[in-house]
Protein backbone atom coordinates (compact mmCIF):
# COMPACT_ATOMS: atom_id res chain seq x y z
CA UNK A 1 0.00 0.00 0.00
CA UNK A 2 1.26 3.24 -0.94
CA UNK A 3 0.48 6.82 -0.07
CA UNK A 4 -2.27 9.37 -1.29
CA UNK A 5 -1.02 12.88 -1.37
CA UNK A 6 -1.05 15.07 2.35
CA UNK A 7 -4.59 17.14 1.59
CA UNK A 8 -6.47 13.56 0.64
CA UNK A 9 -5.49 12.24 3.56
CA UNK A 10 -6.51 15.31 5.72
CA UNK A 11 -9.87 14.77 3.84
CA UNK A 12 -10.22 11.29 5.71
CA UNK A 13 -8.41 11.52 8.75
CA UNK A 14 -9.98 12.18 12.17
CA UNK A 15 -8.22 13.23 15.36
CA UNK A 16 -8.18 10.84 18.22
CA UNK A 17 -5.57 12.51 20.68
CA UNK A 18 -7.99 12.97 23.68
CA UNK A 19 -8.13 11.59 26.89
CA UNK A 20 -10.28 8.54 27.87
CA UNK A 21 -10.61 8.24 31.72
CA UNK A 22 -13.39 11.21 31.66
CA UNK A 23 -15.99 9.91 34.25
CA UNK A 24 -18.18 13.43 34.26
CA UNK A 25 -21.27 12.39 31.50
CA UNK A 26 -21.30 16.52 30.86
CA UNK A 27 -17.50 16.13 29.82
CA UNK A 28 -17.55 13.12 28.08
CA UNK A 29 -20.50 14.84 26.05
CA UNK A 30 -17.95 18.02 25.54
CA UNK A 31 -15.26 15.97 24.38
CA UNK A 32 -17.62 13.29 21.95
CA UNK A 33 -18.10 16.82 20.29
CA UNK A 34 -15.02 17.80 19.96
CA UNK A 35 -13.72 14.85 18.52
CA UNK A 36 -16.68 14.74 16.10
CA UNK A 37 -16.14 18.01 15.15
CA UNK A 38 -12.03 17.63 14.66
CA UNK A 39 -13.30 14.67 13.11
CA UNK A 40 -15.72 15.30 10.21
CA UNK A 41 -16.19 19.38 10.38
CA UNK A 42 -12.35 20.27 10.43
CA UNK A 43 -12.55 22.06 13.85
CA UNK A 44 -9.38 22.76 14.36
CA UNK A 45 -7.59 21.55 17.71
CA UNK A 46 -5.75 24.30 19.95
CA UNK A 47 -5.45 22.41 23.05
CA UNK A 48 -8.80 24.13 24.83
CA UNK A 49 -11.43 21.95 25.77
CA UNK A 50 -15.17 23.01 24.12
CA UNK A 51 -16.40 23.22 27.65
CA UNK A 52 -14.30 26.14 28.23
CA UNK A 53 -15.23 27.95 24.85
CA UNK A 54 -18.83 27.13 24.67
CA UNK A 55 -18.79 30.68 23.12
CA UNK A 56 -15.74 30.28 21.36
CA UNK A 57 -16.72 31.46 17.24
CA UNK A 58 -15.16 28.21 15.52
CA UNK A 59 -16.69 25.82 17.27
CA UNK A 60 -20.04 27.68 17.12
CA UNK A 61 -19.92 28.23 13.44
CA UNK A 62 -18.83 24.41 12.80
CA UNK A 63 -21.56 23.37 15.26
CA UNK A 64 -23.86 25.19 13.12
CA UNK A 65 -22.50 23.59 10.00
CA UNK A 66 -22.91 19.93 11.27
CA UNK A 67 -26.62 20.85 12.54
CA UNK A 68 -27.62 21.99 9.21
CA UNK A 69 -25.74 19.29 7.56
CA UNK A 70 -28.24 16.65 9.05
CA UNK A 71 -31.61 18.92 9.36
CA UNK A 72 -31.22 19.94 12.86
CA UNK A 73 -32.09 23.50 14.72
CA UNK A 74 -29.14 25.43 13.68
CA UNK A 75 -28.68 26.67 17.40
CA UNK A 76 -24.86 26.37 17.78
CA UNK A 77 -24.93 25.02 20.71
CA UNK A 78 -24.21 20.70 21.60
CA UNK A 79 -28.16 20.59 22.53
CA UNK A 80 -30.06 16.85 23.04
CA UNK A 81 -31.24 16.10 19.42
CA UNK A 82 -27.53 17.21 18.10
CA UNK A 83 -25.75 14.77 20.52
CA UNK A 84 -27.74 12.02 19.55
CA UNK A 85 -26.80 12.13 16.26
CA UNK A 86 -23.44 12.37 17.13
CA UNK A 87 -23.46 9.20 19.06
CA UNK A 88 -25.16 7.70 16.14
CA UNK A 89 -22.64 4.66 14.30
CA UNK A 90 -21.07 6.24 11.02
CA UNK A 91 -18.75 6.37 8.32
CA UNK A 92 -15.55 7.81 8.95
CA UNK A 93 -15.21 10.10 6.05
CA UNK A 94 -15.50 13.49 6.88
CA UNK A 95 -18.74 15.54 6.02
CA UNK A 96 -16.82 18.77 4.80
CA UNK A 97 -13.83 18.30 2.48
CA UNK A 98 -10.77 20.77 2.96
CA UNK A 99 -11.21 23.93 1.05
CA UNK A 100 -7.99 23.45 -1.20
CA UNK A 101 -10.26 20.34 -2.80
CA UNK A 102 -14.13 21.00 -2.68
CA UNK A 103 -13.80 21.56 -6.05
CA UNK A 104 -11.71 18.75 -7.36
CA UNK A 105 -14.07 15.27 -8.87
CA UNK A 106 -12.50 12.54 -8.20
CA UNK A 107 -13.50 9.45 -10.81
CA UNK A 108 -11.70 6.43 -12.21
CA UNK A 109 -10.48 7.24 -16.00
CA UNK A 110 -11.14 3.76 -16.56
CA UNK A 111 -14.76 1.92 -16.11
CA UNK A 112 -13.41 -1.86 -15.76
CA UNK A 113 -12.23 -2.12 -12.00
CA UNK A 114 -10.59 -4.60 -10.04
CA UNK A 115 -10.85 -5.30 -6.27
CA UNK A 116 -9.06 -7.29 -4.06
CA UNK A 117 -10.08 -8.31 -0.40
CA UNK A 118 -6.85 -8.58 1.52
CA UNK A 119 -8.41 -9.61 5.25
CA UNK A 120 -11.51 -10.85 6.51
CA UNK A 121 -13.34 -10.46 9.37
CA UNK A 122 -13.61 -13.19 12.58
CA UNK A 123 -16.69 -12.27 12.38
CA UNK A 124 -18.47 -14.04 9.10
CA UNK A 125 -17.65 -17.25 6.34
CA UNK A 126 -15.23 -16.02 4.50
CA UNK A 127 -17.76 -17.07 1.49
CA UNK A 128 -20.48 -14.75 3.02
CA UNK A 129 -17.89 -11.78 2.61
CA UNK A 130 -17.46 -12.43 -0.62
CA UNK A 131 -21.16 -12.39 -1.52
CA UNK A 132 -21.76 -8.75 0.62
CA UNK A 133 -18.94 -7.20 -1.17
CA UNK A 134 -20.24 -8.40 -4.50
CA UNK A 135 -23.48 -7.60 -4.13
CA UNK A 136 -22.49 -4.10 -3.24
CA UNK A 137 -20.30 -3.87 -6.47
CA UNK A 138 -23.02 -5.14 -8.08
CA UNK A 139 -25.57 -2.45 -6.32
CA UNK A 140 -23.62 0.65 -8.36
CA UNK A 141 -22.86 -1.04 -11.88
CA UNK A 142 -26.65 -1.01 -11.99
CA UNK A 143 -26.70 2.60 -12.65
CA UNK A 144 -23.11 3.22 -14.05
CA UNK A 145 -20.94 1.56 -17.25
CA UNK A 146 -18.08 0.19 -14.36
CA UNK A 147 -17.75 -3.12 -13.74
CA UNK A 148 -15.74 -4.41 -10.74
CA UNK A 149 -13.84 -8.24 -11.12
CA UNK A 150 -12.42 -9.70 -7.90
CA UNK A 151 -8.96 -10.52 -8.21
CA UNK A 152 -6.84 -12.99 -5.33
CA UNK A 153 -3.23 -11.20 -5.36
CA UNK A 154 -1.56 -8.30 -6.40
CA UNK A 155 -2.50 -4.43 -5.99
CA UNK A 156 -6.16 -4.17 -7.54
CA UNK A 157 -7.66 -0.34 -8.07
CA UNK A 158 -9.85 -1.03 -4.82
CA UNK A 159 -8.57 -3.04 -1.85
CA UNK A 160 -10.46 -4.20 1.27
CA UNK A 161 -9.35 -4.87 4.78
CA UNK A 162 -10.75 -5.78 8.35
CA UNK A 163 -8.40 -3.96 10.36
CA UNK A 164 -8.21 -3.03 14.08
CA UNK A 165 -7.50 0.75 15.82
CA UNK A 166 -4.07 2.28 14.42
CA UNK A 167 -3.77 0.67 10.51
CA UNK A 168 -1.03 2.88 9.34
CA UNK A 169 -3.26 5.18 6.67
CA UNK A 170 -3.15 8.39 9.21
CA UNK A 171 -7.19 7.42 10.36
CA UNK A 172 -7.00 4.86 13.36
CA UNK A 173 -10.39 3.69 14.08
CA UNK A 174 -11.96 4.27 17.51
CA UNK A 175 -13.08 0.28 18.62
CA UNK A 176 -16.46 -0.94 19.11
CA UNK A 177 -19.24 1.72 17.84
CA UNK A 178 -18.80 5.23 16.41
CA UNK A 179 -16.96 4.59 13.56
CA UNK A 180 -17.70 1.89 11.39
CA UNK A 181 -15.48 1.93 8.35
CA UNK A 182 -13.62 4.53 5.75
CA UNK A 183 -12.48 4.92 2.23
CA UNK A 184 -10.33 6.81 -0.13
CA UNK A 185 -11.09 8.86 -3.20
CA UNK A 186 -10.07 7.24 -6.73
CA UNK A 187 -6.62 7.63 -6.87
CA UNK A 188 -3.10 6.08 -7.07
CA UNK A 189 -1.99 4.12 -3.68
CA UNK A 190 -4.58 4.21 -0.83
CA UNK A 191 -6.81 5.82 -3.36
CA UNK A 192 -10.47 3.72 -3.71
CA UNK A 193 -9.10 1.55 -0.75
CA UNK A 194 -12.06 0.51 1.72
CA UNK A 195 -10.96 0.06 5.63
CA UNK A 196 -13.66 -1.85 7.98
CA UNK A 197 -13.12 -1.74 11.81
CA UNK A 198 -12.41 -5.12 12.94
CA UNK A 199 -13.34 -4.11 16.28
CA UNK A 200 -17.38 -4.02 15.31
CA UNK A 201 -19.46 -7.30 15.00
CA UNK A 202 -20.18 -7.90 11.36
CA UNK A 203 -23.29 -9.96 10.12
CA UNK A 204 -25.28 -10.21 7.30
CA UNK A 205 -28.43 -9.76 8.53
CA UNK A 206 -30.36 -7.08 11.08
CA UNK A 207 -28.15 -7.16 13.93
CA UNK A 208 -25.29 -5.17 14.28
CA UNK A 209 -23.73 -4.02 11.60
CA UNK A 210 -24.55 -5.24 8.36
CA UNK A 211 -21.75 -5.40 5.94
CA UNK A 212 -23.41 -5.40 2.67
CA UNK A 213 -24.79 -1.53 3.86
CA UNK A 214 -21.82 -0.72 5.05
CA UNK A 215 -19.37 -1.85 1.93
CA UNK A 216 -22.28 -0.34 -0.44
CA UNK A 217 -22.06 3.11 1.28
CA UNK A 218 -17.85 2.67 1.25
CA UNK A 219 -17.66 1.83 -2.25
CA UNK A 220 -19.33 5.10 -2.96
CA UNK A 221 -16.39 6.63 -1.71
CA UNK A 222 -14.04 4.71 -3.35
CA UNK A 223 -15.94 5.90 -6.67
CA UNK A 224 -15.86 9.51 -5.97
CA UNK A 225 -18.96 10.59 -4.11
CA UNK A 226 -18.78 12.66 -0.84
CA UNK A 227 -21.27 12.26 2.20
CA UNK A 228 -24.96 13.44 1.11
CA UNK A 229 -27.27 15.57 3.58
CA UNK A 230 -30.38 13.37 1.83
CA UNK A 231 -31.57 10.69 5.18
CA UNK A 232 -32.67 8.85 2.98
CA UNK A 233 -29.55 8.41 0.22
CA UNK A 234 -26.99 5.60 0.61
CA UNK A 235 -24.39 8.07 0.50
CA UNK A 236 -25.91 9.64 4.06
CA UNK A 237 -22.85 8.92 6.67
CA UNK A 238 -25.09 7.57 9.56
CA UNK A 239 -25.76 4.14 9.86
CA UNK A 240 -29.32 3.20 9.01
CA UNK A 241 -30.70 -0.45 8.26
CA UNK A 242 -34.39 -2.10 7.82
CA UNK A 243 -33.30 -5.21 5.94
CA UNK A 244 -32.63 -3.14 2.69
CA UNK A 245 -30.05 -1.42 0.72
CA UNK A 246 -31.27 0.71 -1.93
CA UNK A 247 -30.18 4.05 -3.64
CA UNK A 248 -31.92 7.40 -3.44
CA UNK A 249 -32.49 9.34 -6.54
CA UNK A 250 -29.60 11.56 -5.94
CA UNK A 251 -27.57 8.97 -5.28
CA UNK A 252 -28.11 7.83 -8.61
CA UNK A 253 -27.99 11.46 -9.61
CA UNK A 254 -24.53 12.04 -8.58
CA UNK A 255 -23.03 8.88 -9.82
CA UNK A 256 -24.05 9.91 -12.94
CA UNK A 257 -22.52 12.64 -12.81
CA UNK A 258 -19.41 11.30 -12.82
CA UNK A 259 -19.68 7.89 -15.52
CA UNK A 260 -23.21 8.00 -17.25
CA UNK A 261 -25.47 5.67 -16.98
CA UNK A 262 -25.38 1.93 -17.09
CA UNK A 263 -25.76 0.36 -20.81
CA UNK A 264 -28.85 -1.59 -19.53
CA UNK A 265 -32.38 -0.10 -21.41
CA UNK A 266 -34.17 -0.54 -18.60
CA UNK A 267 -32.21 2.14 -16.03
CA UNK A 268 -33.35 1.60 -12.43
CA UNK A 269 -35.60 4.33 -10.51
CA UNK A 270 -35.15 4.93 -6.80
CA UNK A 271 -37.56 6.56 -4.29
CA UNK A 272 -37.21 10.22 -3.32
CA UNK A 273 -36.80 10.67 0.07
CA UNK A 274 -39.93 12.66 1.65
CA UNK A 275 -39.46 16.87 1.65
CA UNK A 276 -42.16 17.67 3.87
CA UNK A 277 -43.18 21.06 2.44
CA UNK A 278 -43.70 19.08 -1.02
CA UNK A 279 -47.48 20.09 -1.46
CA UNK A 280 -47.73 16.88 -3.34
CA UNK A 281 -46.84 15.03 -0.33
CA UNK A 282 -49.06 11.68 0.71
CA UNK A 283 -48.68 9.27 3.39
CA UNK A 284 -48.81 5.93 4.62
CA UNK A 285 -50.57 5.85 8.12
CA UNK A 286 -50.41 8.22 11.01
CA UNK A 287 -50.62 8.14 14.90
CA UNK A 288 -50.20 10.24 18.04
CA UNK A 289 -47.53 9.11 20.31
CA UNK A 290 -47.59 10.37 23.88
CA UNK A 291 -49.24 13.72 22.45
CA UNK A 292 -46.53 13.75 19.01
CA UNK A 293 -48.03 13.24 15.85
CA UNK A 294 -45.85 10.96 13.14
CA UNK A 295 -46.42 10.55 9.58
CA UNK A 296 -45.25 7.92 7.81
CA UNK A 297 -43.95 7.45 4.23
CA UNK A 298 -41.87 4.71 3.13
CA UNK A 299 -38.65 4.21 5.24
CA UNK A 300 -39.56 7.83 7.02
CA UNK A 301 -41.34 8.99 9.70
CA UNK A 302 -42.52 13.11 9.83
CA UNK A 303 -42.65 13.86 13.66
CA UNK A 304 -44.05 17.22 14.47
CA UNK A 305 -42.19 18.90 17.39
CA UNK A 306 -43.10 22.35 18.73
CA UNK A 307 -40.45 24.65 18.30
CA UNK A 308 -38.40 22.51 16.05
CA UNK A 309 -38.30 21.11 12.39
CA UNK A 310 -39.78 18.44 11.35
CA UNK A 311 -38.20 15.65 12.10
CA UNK A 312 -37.59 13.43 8.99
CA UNK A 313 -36.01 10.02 10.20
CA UNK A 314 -35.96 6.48 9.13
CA UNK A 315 -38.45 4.32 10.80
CA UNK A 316 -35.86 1.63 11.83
CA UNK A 317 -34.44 4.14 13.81
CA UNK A 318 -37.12 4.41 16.67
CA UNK A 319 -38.79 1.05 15.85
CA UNK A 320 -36.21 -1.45 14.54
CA UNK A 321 -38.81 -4.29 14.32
CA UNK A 322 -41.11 -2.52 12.00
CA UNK A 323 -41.43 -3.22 8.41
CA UNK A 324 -41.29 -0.23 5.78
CA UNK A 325 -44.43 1.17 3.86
CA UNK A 326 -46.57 0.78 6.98
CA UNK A 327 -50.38 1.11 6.16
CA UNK A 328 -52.13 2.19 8.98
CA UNK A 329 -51.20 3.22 12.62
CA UNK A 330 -53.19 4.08 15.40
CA UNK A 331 -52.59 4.93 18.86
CA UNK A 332 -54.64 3.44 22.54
CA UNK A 333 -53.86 6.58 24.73
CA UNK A 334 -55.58 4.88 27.99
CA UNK A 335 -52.95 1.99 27.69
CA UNK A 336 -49.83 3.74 26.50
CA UNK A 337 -49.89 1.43 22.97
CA UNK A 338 -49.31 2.04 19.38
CA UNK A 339 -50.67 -0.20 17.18
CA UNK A 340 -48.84 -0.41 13.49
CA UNK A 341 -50.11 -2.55 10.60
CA UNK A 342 -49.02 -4.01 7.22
CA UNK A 343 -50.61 -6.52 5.36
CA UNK A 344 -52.10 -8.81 7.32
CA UNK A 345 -49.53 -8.39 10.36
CA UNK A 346 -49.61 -5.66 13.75
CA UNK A 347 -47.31 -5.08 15.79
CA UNK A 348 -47.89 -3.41 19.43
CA UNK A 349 -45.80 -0.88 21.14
CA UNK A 350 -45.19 0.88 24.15
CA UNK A 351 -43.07 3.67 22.88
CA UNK A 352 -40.42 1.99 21.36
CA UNK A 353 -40.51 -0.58 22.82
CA UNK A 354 -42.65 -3.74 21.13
CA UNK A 355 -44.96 -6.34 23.35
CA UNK A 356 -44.40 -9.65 23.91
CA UNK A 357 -45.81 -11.94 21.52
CA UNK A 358 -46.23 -10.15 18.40
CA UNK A 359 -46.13 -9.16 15.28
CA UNK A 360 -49.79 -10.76 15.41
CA UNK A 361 -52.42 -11.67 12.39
CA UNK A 362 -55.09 -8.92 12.10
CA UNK A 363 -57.08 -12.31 12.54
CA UNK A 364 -57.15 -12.11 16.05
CA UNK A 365 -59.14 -8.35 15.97
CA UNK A 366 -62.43 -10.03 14.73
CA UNK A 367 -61.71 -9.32 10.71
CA UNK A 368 -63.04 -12.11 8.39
CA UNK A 369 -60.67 -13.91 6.28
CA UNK A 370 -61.47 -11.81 3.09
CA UNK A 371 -59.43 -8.61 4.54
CA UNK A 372 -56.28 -8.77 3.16
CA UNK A 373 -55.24 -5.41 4.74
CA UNK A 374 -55.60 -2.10 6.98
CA UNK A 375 -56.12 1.08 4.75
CA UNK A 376 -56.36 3.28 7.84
CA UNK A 377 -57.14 3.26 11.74
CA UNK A 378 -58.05 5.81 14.18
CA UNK A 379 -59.03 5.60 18.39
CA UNK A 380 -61.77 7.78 19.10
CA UNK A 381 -60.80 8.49 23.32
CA UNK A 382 -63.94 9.38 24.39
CA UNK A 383 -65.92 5.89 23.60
CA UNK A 384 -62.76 3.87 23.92
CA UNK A 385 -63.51 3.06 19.72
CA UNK A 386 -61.60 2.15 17.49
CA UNK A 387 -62.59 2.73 13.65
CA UNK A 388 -61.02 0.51 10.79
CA UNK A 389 -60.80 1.68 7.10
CA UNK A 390 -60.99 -1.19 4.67
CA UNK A 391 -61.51 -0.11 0.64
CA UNK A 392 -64.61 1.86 0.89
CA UNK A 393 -65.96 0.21 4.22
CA UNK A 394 -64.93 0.52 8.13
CA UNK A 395 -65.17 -1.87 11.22
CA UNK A 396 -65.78 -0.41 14.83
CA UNK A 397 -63.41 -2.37 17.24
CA UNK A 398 -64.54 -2.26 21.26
CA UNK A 399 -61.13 -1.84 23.04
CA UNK A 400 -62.73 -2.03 26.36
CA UNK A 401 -63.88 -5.84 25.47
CA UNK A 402 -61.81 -6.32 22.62
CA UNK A 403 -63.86 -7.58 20.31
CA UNK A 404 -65.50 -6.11 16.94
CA UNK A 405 -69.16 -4.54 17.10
CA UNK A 406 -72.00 -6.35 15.71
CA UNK A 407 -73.82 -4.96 12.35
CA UNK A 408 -70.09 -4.10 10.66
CA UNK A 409 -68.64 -3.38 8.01
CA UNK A 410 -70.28 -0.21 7.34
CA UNK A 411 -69.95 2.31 3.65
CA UNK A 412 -67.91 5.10 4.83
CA UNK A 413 -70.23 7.50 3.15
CA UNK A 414 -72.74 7.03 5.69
CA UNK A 415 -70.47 6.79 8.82
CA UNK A 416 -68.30 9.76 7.50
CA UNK A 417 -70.35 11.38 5.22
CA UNK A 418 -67.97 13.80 2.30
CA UNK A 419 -64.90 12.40 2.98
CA UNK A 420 -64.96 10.24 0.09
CA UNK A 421 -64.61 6.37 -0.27
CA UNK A 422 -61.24 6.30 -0.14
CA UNK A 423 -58.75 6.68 3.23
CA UNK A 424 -55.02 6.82 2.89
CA UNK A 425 -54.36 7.57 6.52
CA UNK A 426 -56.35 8.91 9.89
CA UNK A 427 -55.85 10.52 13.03
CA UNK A 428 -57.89 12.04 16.16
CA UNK A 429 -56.30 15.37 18.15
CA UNK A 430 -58.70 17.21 20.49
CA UNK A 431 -61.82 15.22 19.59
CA UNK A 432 -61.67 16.05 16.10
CA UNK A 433 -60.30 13.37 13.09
CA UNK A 434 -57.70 14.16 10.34
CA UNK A 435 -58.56 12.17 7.23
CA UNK A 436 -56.26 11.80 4.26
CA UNK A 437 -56.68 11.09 0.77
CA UNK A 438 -53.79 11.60 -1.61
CA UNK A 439 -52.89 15.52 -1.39
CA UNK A 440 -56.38 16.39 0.65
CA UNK A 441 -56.91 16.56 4.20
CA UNK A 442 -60.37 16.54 5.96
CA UNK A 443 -61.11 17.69 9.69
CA UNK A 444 -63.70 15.71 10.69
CA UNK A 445 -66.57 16.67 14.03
CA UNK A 446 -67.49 13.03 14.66
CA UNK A 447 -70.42 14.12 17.03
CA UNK A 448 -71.91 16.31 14.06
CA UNK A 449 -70.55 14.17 11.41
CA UNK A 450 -69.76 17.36 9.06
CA UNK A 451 -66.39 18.26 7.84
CA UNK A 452 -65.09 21.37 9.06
CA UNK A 453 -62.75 22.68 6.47
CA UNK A 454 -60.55 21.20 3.75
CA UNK A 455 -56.71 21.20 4.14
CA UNK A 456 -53.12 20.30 2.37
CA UNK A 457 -51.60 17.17 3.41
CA UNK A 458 -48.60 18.97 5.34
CA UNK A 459 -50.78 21.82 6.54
CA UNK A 460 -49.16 20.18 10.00
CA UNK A 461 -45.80 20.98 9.21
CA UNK A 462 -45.60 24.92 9.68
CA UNK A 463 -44.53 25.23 5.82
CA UNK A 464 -43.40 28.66 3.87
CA UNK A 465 -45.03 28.39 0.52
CA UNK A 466 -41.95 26.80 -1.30
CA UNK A 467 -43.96 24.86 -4.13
């Protein structure tokens, strides 16, 4: 292995000089954000600790720069919802590029690549290795002209290692958590190389850290992209995983960019990630949480916090046991329990954390065999009711004896007269319901049965017009 020249290896190199026998949790949080912020902002270390210079302009400015980076309040300051993205598990590449090369691409001149994988990890077959890294090569020659062949000696343009802590390339990795791998720019020596800390527990399935998500994000590196502030693009440097690896479409966008598209006719579409002013915005299901609201779409959730932005997440991320592209949602506020549906599976939470003995079939609520599915759901407090939207018919469910009520289905033209035949997605706040139907939104007086005005999809969102 040879070396890439001084300001490349700035790009990827972190600083780890700090003390670790800090027992104060305020300190340690002071120094995880100085590190991160050496690390992947280029804050530059002069010996004072953050805690000392809360007010200190650097450290201010590049807090700033990291909060907007991931679609935080841009308050400066190390506050709860920036920390815990900070402890989040991550790629090691830095978010901000020196100045001297933001505007240098980096791209292979030639589009038939070799790789080599020098070590493997304790942790897998060697076999089942093989088949994560070549399914991740295989991930972006869908949607470029490069093709990658696996070669067993010699230097190949990309090489991959399991190494542990200090690995001689000027970015020793941290051990267990924090960061999970790192790789190079195109480029002569180091450059496309792909490092993955030994010191994590690799698998190829839902726990821990699975490798196929990880090498796919790495070899995006090793092909020229930078970090992406899009949650929901591969290229995003925190560590998200549901049981599937897919690009965004500016992932696809900015690969592109730098070879053209694959030679296949059929070229592959990804999903955009939610933008929650998008007027044109639909969703999934919906539910109140301990007096939140969350929207779902996809891999996201849209949780409305006063004060704050939206919050645009992946679902995995609160609820790790939940499948994507939920379909309804609904939440039993007298027993602390969120109810989420998909096909003809629930699952039951208490916060985050899921019951005993589920997911269950939708069976077990009293539907007949013929319901395939849950369009919608909504808990109406006061009668302890819960209302089930199935195609253009609803159930009443009896929490209180759990059991369905006799003389359903029901049209939902005559239960919920003008809101169409069609639900998408319901919720109840203050006695009233929120229906949704693609881009429309209905408040709903279930006492009077009467809508009380029509409204946009995100009207909850506290949206500028942008569209």
């Amino acid at each position: 292995m040879h070396h890439l020249p001084l300001l490349l290896l700035l790009w990827v190199m972190g600083s780890w000089s700090f003390p670790t026998s800090l027992t104060d949790p305020k300190e340690q949080d002071m120094k995880m954000v100085q590190t991160y912020l050496e690390s992947y902002y280029r804050l530059e270390n002069d010996g004072h600790k953050i805690a000392k210079q809360r007010d200190h302009s650097p450290v201010v400015e590049k807090l700033k720069q990291m909060q907007k980076f991931f679609g935080l309040k841009v308050t400066g300051k190390p506050d709860a919802e920036t920390l815990k993205v900070m402890r989040q598990p991550r790629c090691g590449v830095p978010d901000v590029a020196p100045l001297s090369i933001t505007s240098r691409i980096f791209r292979w001149e030639h589009t038939s690549l070799t790789y080599r994988i020098e070590t493997y990890t304790k942790d897998m077959h060697p076999a089942e290795v093989d088949r994560a890294i070549e399914k991740a090569f295989n991930l972006w020659s869908q949607v470029t002209p490069l093709t990658f062949t696996k070669v067993f000696e010699g230097q190949a343009d990309i090489m991959i290692s399991f190494v542990y802590g200090d690995h001689y390339d000027n970015s020793p990795f941290d051990g267990p958590g924090n960061t999970l791998a790192h790789a190079f720019p195109p480029g002569s020596g180091l450059g496309g190389d792909v490092h993955f800390d030994e010191d994590e527990t690799w698998t190829n399935n839902l726990k821990e850290y699975n490798l196929y998500r990880v090498a796919a994000h790495e070899l995006g590196h090793s092909l020229g992209l930078s970090h992406s502030m899009d949650i929901g693009a591969l290229m995003y440097p925190s560590y998200f995983y549901s049981g599937e690896v897919q690009f965004s479409q500016s992932d696809i966008q900015d690969i592109q960019a730098l070879y053209g598209p694959s030679k296949n006719p059929f070229q592959p579409e990804a999903p955009k990630t939610p933008e929650p002013c998008d007027s044109k915005l639909t969703f999934d299901a919906i539910t109140t949480l301990r007096g939140e609201i969350i929207f779902f779409k996809d891999r996201f959730y849209l949780r409305v916090i006063r004060n704050y932005p939206v919050e645009l997440q992946h679902i995995s991320d609160l609820w790790p046991a939940l499948p994507n592209k939920l379909q309804a949602a609904y939440e039993v506020t007298n027993k602390d329990e969120v109810r989420f549906f998909k096909g003809n599976k629930y699952w039951a939470f208490q916060g985050h954390d899921m019951l005993p003995g589920y997911p269950k079939d939708i069976y077990v609520l009293g539907f007949p065999r013929t319901v395939k599915s849950i369009d919608a759901a909504v808990y109406e407090e006061t009668t302890s009711k819960t209302y089930f939207f199935v195609d253009n018919k609803y159930w009443r469910y009896d929490e209180t004896k759990e059991s369905m009520d006799k003389g359903y289905p029901k049209l939902i033209q005559d239960g919920f007269p003008g809101i169409g035949n069609k639900v998408d997605a319901v919720f109840s706040d203050d006695n009233f319901f929120y229906f949704f139907h693609g881009t429309r939104q209905y408040e709903f007086d279930p006492k009077t049965k009467s809508i009380l005005r029509l409204r946009k999809t995100n009207s909850w969102f506290n949206c500028r017009k942008k569209y």
